[in-house]
N, C-alpha and C. Protein backbone atom coordinates (compact mmCIF):
# COMPACT_ATOMS: atom_id res chain seq x y z
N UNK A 1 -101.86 83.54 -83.85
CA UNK A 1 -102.25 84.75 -83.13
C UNK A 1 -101.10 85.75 -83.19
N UNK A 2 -101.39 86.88 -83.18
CA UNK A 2 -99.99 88.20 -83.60
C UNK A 2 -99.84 88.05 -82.12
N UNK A 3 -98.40 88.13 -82.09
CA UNK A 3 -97.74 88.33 -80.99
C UNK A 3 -97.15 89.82 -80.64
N UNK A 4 -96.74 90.57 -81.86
CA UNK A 4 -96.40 91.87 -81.62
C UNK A 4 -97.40 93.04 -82.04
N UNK A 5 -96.83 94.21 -81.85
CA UNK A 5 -97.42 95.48 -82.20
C UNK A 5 -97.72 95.14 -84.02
N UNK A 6 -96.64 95.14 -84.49
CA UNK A 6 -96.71 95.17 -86.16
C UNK A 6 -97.62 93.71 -87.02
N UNK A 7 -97.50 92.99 -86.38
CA UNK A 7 -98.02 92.15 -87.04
C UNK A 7 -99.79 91.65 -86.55
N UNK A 8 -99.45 92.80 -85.04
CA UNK A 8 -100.98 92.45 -84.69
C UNK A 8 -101.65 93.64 -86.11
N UNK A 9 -101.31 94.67 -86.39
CA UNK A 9 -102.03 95.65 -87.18
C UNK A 9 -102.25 94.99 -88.50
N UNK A 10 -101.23 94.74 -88.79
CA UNK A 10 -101.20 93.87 -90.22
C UNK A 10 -102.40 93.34 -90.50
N UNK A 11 -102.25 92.16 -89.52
CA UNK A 11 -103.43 90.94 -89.69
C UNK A 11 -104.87 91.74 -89.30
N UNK A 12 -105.12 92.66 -88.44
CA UNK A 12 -106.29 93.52 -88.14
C UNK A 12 -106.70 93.88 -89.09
N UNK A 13 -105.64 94.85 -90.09
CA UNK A 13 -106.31 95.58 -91.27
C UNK A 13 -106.88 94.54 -92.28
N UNK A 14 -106.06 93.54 -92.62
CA UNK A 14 -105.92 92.18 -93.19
C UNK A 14 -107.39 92.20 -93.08
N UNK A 15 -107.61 91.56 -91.43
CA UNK A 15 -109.48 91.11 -91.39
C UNK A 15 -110.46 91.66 -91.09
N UNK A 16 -110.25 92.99 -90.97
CA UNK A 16 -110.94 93.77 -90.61
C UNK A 16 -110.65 95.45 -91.24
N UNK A 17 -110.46 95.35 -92.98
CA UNK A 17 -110.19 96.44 -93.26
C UNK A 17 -111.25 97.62 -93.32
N UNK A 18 -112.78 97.15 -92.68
CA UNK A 18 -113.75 98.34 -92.63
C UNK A 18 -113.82 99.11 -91.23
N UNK A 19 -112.37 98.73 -90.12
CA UNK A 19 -112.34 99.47 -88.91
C UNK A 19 -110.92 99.93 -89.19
N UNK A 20 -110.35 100.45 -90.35
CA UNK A 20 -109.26 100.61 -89.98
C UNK A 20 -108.99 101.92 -90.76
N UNK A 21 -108.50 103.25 -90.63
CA UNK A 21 -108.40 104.59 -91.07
C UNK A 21 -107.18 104.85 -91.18
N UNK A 22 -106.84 104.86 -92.76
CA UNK A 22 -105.45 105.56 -92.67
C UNK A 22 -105.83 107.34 -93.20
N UNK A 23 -105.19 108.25 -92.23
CA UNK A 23 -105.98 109.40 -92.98
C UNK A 23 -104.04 110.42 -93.17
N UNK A 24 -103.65 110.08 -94.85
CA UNK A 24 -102.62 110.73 -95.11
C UNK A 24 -102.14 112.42 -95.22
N UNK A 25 -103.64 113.03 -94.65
CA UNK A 25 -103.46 114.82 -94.85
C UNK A 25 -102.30 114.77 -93.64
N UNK A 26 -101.58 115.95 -93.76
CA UNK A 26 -101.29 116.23 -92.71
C UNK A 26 -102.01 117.35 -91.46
N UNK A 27 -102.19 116.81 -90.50
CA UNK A 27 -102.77 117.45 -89.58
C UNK A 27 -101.73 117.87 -88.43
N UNK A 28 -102.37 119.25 -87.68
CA UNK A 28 -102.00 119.41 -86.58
C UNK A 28 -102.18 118.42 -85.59
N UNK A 29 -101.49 118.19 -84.43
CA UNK A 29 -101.33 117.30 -83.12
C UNK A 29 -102.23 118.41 -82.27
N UNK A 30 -102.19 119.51 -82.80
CA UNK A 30 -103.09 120.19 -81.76
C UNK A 30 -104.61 120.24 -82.45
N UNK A 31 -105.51 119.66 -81.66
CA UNK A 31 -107.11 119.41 -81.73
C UNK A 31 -107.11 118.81 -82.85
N UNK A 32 -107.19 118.56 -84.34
CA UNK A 32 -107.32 117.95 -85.25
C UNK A 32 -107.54 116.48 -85.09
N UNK A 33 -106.30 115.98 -84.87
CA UNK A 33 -106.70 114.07 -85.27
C UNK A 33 -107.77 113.96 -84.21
N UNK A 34 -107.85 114.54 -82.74
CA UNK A 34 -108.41 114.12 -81.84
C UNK A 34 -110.47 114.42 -82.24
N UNK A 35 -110.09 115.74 -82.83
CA UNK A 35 -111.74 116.14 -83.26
C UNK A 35 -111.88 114.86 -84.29
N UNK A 36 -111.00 114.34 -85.60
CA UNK A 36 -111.94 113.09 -86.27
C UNK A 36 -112.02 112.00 -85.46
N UNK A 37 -111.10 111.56 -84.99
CA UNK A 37 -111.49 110.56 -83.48
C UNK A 37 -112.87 110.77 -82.40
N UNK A 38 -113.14 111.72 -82.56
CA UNK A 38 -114.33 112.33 -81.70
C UNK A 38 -115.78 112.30 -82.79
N UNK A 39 -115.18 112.75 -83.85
CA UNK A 39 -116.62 112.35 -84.80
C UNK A 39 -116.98 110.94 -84.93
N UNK A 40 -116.03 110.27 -85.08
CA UNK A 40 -116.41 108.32 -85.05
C UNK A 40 -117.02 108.37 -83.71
N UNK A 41 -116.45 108.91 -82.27
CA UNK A 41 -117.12 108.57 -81.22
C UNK A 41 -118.66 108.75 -81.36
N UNK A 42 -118.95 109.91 -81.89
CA UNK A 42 -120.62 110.42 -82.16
C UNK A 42 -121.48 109.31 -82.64
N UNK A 43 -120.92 109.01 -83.93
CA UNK A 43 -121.44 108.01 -84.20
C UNK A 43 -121.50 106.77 -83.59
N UNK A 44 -120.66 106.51 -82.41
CA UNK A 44 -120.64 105.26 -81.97
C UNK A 44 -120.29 104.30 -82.96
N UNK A 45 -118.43 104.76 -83.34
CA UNK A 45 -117.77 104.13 -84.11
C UNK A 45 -116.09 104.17 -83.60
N UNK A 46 -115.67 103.11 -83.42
CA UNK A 46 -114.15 103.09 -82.90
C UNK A 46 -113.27 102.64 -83.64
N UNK A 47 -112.97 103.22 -85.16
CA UNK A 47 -112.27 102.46 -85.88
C UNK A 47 -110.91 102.79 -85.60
N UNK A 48 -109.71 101.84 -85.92
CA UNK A 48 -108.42 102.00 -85.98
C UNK A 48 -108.17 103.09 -86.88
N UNK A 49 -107.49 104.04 -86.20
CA UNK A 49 -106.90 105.28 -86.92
C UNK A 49 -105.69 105.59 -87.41
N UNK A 50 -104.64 105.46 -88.81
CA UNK A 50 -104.10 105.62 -88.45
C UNK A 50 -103.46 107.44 -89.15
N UNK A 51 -103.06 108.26 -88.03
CA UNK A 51 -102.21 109.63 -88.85
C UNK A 51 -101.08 109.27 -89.21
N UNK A 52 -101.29 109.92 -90.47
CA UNK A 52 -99.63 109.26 -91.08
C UNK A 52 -98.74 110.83 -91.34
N UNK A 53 -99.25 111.79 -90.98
CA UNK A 53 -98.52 112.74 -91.12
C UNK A 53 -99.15 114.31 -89.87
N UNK A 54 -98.67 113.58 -88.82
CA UNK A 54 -98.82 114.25 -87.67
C UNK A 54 -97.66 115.51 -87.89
N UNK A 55 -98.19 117.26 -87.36
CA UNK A 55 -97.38 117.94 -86.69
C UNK A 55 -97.07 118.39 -85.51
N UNK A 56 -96.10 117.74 -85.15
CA UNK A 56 -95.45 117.43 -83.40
C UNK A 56 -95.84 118.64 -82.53
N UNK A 57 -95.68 118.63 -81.23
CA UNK A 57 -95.78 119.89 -80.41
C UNK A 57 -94.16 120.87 -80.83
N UNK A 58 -93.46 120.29 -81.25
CA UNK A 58 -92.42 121.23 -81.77
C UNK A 58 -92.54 121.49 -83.06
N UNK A 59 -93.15 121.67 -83.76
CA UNK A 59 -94.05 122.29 -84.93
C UNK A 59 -93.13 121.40 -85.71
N UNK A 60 -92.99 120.62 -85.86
CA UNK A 60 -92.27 119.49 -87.24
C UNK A 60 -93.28 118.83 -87.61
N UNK A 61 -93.09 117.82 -88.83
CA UNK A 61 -93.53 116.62 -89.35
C UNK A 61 -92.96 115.25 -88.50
N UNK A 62 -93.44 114.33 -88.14
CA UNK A 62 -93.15 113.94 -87.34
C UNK A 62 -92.87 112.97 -87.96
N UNK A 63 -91.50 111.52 -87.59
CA UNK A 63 -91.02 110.67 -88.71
C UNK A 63 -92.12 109.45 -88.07
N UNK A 64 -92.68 109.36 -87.04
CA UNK A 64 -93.62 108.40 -86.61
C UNK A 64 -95.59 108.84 -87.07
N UNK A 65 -95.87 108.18 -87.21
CA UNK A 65 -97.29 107.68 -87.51
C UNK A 65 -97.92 108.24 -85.66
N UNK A 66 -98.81 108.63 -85.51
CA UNK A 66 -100.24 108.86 -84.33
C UNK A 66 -101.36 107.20 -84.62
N UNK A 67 -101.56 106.87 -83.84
CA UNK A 67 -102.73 106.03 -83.88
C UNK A 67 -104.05 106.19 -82.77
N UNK A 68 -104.93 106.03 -83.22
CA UNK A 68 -105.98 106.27 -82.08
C UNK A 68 -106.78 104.77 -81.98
N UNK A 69 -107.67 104.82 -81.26
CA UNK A 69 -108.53 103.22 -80.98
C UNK A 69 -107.49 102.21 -80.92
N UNK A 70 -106.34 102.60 -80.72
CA UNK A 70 -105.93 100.18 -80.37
C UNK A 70 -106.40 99.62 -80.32
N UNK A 71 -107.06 100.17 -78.66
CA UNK A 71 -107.94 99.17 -78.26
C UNK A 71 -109.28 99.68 -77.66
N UNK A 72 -109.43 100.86 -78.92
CA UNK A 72 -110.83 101.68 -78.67
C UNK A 72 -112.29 101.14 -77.93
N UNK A 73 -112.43 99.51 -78.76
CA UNK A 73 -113.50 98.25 -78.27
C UNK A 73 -112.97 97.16 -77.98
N UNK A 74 -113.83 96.49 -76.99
CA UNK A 74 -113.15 95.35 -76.59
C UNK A 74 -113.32 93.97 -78.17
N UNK A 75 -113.96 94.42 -79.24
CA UNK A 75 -113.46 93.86 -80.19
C UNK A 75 -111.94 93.69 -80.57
N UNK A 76 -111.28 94.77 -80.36
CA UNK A 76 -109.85 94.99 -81.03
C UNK A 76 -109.16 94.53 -80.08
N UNK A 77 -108.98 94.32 -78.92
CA UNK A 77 -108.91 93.27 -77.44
C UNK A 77 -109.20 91.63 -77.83
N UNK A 78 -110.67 91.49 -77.79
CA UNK A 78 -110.84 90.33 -78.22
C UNK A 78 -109.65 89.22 -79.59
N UNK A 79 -109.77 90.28 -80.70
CA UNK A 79 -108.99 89.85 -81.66
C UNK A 79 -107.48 89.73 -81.35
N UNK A 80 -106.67 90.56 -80.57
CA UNK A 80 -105.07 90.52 -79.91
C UNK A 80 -105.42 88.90 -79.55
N UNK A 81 -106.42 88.89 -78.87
CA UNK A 81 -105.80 87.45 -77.90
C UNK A 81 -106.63 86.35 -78.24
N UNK A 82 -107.40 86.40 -79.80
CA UNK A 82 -107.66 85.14 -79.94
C UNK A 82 -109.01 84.76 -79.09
N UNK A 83 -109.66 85.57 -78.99
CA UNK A 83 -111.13 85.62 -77.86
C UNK A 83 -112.38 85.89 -78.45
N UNK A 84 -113.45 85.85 -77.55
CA UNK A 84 -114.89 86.53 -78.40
C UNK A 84 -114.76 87.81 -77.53
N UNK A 85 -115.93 88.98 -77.76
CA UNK A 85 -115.87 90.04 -77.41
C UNK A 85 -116.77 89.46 -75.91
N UNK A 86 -117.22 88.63 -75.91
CA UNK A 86 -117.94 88.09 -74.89
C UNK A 86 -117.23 87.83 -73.27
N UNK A 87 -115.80 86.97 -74.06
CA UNK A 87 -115.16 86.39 -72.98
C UNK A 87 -113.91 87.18 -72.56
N UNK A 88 -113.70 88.34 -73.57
CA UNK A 88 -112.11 89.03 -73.76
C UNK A 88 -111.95 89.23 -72.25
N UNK A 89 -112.85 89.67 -71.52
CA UNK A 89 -112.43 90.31 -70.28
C UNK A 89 -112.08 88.87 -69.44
N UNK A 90 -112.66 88.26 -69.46
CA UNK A 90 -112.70 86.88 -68.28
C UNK A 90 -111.23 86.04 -68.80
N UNK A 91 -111.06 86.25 -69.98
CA UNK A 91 -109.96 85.32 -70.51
C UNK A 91 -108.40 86.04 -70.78
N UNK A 92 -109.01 87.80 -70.43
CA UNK A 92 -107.27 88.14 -70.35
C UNK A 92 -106.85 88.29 -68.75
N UNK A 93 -107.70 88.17 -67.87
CA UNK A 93 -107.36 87.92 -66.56
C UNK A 93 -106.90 86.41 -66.41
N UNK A 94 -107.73 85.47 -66.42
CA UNK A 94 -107.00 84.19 -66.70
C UNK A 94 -105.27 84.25 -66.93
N UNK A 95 -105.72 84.48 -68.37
CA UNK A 95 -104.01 84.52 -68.54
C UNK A 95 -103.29 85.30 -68.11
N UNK A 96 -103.50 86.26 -67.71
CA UNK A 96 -102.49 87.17 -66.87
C UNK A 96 -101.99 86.35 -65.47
N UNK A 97 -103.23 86.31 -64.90
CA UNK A 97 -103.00 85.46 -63.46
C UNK A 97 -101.97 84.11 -63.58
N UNK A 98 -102.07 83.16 -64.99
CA UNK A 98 -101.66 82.42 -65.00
C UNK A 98 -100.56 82.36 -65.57
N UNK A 99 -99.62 83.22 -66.57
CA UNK A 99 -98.61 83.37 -67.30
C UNK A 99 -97.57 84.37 -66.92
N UNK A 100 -96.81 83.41 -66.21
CA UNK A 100 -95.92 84.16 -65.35
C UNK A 100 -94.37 84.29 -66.36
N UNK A 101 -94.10 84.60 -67.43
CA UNK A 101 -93.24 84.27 -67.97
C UNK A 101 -91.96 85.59 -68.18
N UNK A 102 -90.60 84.52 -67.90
CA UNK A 102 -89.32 85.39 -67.33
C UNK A 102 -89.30 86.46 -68.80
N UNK A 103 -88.46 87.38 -68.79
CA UNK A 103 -88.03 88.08 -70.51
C UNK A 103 -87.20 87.46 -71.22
N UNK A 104 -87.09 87.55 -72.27
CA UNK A 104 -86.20 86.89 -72.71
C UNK A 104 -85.26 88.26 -73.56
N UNK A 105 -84.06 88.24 -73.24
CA UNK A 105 -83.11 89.13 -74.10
C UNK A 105 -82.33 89.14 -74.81
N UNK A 106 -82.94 89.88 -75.57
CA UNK A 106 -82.37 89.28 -77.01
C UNK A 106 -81.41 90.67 -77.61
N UNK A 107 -80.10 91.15 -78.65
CA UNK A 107 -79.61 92.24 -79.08
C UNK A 107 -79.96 92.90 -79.58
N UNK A 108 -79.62 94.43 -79.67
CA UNK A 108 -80.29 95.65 -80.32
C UNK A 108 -80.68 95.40 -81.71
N UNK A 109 -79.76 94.78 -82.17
CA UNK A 109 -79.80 94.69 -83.67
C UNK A 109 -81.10 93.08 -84.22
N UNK A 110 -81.24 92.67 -83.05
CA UNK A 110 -82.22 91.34 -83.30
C UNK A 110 -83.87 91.85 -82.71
N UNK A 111 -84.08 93.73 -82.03
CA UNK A 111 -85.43 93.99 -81.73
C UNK A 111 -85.76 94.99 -82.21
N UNK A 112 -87.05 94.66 -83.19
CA UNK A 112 -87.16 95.88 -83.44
C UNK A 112 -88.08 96.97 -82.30
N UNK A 113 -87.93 96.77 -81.12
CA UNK A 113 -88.57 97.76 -80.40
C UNK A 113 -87.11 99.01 -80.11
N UNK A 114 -86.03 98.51 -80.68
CA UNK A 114 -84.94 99.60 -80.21
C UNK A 114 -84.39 99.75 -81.93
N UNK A 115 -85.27 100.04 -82.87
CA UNK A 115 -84.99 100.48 -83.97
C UNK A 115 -84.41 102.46 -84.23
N UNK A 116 -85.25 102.72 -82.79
CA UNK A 116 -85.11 104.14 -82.69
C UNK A 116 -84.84 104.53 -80.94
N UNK A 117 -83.73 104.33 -80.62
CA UNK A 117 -82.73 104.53 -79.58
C UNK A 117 -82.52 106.07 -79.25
N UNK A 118 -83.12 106.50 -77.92
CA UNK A 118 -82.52 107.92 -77.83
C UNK A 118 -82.29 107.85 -76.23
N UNK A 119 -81.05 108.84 -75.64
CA UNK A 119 -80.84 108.65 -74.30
C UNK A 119 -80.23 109.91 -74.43
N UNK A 120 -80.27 110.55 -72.34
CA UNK A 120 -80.57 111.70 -72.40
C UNK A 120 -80.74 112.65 -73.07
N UNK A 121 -79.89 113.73 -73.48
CA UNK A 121 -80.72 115.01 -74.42
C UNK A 121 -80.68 114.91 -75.37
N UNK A 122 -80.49 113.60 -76.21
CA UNK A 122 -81.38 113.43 -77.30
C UNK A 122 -82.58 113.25 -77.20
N UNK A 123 -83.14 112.79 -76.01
CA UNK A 123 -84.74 112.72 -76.17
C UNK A 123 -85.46 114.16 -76.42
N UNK A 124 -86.52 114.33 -76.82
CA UNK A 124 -87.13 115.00 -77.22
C UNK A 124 -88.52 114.53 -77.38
N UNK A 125 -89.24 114.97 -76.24
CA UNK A 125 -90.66 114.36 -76.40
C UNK A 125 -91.65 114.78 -77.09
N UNK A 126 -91.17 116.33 -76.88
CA UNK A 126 -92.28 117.20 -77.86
C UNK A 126 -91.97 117.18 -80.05
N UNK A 127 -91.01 115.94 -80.21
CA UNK A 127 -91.12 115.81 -81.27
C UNK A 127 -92.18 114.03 -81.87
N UNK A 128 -92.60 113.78 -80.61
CA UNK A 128 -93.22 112.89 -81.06
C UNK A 128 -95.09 113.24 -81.47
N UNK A 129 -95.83 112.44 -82.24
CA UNK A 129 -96.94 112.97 -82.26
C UNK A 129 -98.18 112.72 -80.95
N UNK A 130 -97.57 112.98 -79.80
CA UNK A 130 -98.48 113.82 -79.04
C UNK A 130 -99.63 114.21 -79.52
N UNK A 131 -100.64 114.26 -78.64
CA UNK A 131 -101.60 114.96 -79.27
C UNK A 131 -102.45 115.96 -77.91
N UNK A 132 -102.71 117.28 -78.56
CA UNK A 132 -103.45 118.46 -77.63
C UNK A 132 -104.93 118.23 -77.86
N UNK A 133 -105.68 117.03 -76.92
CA UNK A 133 -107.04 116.98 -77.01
C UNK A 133 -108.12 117.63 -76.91
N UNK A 134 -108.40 118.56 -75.87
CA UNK A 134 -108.93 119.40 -74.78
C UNK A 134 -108.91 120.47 -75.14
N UNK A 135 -109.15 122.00 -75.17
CA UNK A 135 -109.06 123.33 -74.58
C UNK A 135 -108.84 123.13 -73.60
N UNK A 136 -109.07 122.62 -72.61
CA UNK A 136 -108.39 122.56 -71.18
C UNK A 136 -107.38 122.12 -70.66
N UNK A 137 -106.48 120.82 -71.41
CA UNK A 137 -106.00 120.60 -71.20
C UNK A 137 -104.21 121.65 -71.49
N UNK A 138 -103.30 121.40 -70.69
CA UNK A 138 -102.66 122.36 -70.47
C UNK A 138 -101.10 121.99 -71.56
N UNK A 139 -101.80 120.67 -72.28
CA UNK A 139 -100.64 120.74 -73.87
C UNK A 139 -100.71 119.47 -73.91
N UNK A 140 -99.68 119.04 -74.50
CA UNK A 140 -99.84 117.41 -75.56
C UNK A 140 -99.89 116.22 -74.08
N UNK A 141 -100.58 115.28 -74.62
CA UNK A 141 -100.37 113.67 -74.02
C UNK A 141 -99.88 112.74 -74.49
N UNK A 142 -99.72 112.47 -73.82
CA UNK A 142 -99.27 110.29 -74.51
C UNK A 142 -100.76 109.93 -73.27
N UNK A 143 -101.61 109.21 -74.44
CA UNK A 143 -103.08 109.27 -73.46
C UNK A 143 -103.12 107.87 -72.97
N UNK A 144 -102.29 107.22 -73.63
CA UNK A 144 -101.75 105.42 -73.15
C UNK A 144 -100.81 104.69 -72.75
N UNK A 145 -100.04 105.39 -71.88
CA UNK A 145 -98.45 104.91 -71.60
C UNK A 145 -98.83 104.58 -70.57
N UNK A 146 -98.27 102.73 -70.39
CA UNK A 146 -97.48 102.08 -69.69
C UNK A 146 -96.95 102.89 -68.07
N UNK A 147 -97.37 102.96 -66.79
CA UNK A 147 -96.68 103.36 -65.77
C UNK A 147 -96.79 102.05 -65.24
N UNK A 148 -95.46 102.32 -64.77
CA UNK A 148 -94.61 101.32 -63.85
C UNK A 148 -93.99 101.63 -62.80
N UNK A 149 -94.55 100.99 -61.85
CA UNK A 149 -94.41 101.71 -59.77
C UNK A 149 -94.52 100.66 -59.19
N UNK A 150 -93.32 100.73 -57.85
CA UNK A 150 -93.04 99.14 -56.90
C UNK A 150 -93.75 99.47 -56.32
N UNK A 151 -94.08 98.49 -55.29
CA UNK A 151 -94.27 98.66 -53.55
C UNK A 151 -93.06 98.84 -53.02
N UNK A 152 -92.94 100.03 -52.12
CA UNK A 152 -91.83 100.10 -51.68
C UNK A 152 -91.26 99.35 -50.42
N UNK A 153 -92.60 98.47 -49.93
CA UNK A 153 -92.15 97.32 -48.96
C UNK A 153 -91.62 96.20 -49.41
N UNK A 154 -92.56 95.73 -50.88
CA UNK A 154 -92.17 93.96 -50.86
C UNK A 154 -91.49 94.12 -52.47
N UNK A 155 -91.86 95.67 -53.15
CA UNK A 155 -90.96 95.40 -54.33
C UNK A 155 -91.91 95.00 -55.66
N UNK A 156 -93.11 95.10 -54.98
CA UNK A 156 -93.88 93.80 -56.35
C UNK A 156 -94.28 94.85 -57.02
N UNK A 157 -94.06 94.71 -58.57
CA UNK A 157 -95.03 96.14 -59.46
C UNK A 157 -96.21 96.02 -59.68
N UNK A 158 -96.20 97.16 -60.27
CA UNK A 158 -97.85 97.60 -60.63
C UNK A 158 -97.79 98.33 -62.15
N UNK A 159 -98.57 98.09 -63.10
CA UNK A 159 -98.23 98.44 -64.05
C UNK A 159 -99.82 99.29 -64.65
N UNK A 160 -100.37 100.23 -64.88
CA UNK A 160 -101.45 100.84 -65.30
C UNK A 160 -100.98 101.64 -67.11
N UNK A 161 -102.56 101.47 -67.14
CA UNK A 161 -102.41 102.77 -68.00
C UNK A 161 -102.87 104.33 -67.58
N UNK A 162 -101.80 105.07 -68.07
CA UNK A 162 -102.28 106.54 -67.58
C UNK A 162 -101.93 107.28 -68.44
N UNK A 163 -102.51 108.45 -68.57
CA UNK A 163 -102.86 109.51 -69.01
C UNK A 163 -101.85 110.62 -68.78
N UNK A 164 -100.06 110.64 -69.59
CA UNK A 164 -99.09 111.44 -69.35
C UNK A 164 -98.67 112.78 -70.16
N UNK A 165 -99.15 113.65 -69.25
CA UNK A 165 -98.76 115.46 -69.53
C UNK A 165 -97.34 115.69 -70.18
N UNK A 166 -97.14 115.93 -71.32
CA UNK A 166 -95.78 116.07 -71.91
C UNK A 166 -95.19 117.57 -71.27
N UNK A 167 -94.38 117.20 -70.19
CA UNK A 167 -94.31 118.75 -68.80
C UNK A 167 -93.13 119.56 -70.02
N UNK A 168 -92.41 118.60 -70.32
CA UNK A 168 -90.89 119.02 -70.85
C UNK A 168 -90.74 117.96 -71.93
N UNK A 169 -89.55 118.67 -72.61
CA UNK A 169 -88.48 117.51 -73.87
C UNK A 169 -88.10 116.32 -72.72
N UNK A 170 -88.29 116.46 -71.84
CA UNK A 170 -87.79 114.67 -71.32
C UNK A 170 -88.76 114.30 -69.63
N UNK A 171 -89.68 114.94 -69.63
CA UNK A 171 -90.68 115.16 -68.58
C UNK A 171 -92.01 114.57 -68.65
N UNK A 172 -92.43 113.54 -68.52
CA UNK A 172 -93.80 113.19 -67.71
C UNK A 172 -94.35 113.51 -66.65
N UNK A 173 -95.33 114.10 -66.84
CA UNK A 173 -96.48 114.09 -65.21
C UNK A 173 -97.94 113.44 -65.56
N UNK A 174 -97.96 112.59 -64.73
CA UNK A 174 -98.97 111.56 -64.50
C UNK A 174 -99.61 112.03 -63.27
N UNK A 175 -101.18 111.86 -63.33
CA UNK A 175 -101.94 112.23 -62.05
C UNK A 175 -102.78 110.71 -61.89
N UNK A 176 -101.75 110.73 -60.94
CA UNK A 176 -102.12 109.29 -59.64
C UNK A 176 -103.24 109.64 -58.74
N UNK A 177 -104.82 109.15 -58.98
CA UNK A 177 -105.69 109.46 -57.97
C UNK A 177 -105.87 108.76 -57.09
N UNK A 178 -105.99 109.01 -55.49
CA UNK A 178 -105.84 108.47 -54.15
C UNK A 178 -106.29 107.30 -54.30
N UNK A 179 -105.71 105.88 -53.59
CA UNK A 179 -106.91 104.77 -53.10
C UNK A 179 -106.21 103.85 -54.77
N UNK A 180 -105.89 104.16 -55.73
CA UNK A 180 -105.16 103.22 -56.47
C UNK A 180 -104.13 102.89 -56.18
N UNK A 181 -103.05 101.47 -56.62
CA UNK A 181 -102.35 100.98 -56.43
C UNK A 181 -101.27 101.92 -57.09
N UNK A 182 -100.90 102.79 -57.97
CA UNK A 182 -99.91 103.49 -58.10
C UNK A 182 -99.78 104.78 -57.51
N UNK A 183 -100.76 104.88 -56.93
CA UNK A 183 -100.73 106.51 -55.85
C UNK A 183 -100.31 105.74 -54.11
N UNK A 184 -101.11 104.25 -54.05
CA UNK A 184 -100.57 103.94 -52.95
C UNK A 184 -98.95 104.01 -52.56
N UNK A 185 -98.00 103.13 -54.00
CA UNK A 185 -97.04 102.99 -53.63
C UNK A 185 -96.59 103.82 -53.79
């Protein structure tokens, strides 16, 4: 079973190369990838997308790849963890509930999740491929990032996915709606 980001795609395209889109034009980050992502939706089609030549909200070429659908269907869910599309939901709670496991840390030079290292004003968010979905919306997202928020009594996290407004070069705004566990804490 793929354990990471790279090798889960690999083996995806591997077995499943009729859900998987590499589309090499280069496109704008503003409305473009999101309108062909929106034509598969019409059809009631969620294939893995991938842009290989996104232009950033700071009008560059961007040295990273855009992807859309990860985990567009709970097929592409199912397959991460080794499941049917039947049981994916019942069997990644299971294991969540049940796999309590510490991190393990390992050196910069032994992960590749810190292949590309940036801290304060080197970051630059508006050079990543973001993407401007909407007319309404008020500029680029990261439409799947990871938030992470304690309780500020007992400390225990909470981890969602949300939907983050690129405010600034080093600025997130996330809209926390009332009555969830990350607007509570």
């Amino acid at each position: 079973m793929p354990k990471d980001l790279r090798s889960f795609l690999e083996a995806y395209e591997k077995d499943h190369p009729e859900d998987v889109i590499h589309i090499e034009k280069e496109l704008d980050s503003i409305y473009e990838c999101s309108a062909i992502a929106h034509h598969f939706e019409n059809l009631n089609r969620f294939p893995l997308i991938f842009f290989e030549n996104v232009i950033t909200p700071s009008r560059e070429r961007s040295k990273f790849k855009c992807m859309i659908n990860l985990l567009g269907d709970r097929r592409k869910l199912a397959y991460a963890i080794n499941s049917t599309f039947e049981d994916v939901a019942i069997e990644w709670r299971q294991r969540a509930e049940g796999c309590k496991i510490k991190p393990i840390i390992i050196s910069k030079e032994d992960a590749p999740c810190k292949e590309n290292i940036l801290k304060g004003k080197e970051i630059d968010l508006f050079k990543f491929p973001a993407l401007k979905h909407h007319a309404m919306d008020p500029g680029h997202y990261i439409t799947a990032g990871m938030f992470t928020c304690y309780d500020p009594d007992t400390g225990i996290d909470n981890i969602a996915f949300h939907r983050g407004f690129i405010a600034g070069p080093r600025e997130i705004r996330c809209l926390l709606t009332p009555f969830t566990h990350a607007a509570i804490n």
